[in-house]
Protein backbone atom coordinates (compact mmCIF):
# COMPACT_ATOMS: atom_id res chain seq x y z
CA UNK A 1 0.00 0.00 0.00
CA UNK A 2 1.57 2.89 -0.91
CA UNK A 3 1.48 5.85 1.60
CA UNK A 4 0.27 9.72 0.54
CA UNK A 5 3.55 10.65 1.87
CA UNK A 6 5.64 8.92 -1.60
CA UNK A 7 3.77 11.25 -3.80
CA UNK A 8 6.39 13.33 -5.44
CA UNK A 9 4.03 16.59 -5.09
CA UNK A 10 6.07 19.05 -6.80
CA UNK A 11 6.37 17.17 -9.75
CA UNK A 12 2.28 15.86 -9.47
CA UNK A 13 1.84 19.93 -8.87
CA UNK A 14 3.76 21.38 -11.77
CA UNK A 15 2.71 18.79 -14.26
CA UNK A 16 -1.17 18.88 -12.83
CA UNK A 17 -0.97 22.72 -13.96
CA UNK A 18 0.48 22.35 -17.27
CA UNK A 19 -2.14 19.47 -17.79
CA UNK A 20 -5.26 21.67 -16.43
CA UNK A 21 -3.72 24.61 -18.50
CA UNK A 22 -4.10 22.19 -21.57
CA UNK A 23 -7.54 20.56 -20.70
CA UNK A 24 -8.81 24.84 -19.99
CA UNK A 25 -7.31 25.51 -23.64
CA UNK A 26 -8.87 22.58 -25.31
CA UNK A 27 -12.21 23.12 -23.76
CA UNK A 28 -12.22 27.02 -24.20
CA UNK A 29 -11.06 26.74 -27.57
CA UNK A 30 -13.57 24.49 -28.78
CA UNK A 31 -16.14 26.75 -26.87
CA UNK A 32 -15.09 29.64 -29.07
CA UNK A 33 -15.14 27.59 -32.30
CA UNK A 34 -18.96 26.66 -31.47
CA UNK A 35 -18.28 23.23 -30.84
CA UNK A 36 -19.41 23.46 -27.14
CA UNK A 37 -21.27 25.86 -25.59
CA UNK A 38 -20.36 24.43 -21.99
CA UNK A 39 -18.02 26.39 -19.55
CA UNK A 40 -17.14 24.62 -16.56
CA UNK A 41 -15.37 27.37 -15.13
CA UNK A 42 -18.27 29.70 -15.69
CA UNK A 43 -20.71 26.63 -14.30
CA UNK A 44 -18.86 25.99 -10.89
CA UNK A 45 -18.10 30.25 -10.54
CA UNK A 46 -22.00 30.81 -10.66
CA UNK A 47 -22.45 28.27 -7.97
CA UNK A 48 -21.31 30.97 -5.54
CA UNK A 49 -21.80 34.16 -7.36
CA UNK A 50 -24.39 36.13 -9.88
CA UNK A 51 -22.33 38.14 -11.08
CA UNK A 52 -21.12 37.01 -14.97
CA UNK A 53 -17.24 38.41 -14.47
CA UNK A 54 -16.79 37.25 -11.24
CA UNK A 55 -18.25 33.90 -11.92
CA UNK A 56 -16.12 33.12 -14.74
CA UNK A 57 -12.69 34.45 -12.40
CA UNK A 58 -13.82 32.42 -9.45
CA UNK A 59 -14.64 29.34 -11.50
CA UNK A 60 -11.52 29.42 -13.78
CA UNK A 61 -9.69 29.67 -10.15
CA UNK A 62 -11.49 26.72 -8.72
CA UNK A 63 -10.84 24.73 -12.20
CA UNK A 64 -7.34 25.05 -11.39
CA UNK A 65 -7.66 24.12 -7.94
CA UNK A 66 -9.73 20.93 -9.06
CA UNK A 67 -6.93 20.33 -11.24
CA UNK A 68 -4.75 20.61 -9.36
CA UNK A 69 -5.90 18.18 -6.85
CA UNK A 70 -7.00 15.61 -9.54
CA UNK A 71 -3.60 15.86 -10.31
CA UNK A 72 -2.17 14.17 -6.91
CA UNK A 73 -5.07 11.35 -7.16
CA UNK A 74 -3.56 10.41 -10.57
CA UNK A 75 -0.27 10.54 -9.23
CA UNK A 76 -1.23 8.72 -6.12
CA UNK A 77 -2.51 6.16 -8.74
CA UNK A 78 0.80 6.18 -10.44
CA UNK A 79 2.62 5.53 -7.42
CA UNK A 80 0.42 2.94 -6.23
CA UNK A 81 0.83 0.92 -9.08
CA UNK A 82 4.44 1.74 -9.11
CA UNK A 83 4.02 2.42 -12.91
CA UNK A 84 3.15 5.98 -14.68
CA UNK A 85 2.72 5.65 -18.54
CA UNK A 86 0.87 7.90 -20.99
CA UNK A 87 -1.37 5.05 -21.57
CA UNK A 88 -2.19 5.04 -17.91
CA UNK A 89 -2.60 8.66 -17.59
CA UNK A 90 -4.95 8.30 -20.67
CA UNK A 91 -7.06 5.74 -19.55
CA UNK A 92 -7.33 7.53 -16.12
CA UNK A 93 -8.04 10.36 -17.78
CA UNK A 94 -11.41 8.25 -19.76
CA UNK A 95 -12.73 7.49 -16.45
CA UNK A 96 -12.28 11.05 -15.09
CA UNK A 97 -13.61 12.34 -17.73
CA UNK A 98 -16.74 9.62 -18.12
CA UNK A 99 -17.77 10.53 -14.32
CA UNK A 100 -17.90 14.05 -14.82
CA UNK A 101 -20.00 13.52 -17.51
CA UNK A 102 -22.10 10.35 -16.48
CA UNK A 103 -22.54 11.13 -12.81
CA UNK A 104 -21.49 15.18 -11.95
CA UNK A 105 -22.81 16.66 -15.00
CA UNK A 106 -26.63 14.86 -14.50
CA UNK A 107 -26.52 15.68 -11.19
CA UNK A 108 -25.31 19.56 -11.41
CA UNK A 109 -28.92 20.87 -11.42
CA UNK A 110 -29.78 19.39 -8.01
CA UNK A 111 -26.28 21.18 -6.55
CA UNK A 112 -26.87 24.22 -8.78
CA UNK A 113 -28.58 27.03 -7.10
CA UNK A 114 -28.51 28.75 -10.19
CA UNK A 115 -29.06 26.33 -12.42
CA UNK A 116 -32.77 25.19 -13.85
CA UNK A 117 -34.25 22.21 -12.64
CA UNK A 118 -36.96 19.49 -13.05
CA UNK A 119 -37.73 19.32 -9.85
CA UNK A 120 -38.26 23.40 -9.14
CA UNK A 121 -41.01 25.42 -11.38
CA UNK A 122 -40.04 28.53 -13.06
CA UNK A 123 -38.27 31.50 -10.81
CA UNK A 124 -38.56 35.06 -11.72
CA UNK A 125 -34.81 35.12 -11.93
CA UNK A 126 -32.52 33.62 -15.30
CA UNK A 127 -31.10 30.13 -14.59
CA UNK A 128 -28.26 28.17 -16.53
CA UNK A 129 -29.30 25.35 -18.42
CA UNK A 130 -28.87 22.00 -16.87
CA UNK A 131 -26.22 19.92 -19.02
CA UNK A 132 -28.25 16.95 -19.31
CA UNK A 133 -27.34 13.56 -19.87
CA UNK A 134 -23.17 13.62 -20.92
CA UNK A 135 -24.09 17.78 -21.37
CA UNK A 136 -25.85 16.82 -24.30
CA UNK A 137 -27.41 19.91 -24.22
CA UNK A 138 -24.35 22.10 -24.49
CA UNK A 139 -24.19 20.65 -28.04
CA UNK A 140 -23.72 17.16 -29.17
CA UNK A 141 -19.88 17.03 -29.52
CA UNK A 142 -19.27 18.33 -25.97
CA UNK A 143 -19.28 14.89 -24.86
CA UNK A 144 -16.33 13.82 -27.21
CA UNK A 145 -14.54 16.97 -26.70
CA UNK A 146 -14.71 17.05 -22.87
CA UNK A 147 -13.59 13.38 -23.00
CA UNK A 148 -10.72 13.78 -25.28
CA UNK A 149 -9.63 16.70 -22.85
CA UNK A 150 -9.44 14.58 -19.73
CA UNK A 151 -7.70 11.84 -21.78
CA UNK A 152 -5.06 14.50 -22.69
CA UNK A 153 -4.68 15.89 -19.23
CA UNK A 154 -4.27 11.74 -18.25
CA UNK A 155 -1.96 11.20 -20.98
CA UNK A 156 0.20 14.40 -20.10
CA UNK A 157 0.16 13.77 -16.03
CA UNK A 158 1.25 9.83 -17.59
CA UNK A 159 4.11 11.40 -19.79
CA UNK A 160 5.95 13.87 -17.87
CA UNK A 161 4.91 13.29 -13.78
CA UNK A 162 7.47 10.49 -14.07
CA UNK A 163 10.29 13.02 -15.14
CA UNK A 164 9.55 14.74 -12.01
């Protein structure tokens, strides 16, 4: 069993930032080309605030942070397994990126307090629209984009963590 304390954090740190840095450019890019009309930053900013600027400041913030910290569980992974490949950091990267949009993204409208919901009837206030299913409804390639993001964050964390 491999302890928390054999994590090579500075390494899992510096890497976990270049990789989020990537994942935020792929994502924002393909948000600007009209491929995907979801923001996660701006989604998990307007969880604490209404206001649009600071929103998207918090959120891109907190995207890091998550980052970040997904950043030492992959590298806790790696040094569990005693093995850190690209092909690992990929396919950790599918499952990340398959739970955020299987299980997080479906459930985001029940966390939300800003976001519409089933279960709630119209407010006199605007809401965000709920993702959906995969966030279908931020267009139908965000699911295939927002994977192939998370398998290039994996795939980086995979290539260079090991470098340290």
């Amino acid at each position: 069993m491999t302890s928390i304390l054999a994590l090579s954090f500075g390494p899992a740190l510096l890497w976990g930032l270049f990789a989020t840095g990537m994942l935020t450019l792929l994502m924002s890019t393909s948000q600007g080309l009209g491929w995907s009309r979801m923001s996660f930053p701006f989604i998990i900013g307007s969880m604490f605030t209404s206001d649009r600027g600071q929103a998207m400041a918090l959120g891109f913030g907190l995207h890091i942070i998550f980052g970040l910290a997904f950043a030492l569980l992959y590298a806790f992974v790696f040094e569990s397994w005693q093995w850190a490949t690209w092909w690992l950091g990929g396919l950790l990267g599918i499952f990340h990126g398959l739970f955020l949009l299987i299980v997080l993204m479906p459930a985001l409208p029940d966390l939300h307090p800003r976001m519409a919901s089933p279960h709630y009837g119209p407010t006199p206030t605007r809401q965000l629209e709920p993702p959906g299913f995969m966030a279908l409804n931020y267009g139908r390639n965000t699911p295939a984009l927002t994977l192939a993001a998370h398998i290039v964050y994996g795939v980086l964390l995979g290539l260079f963590y090991p470098l340290g």
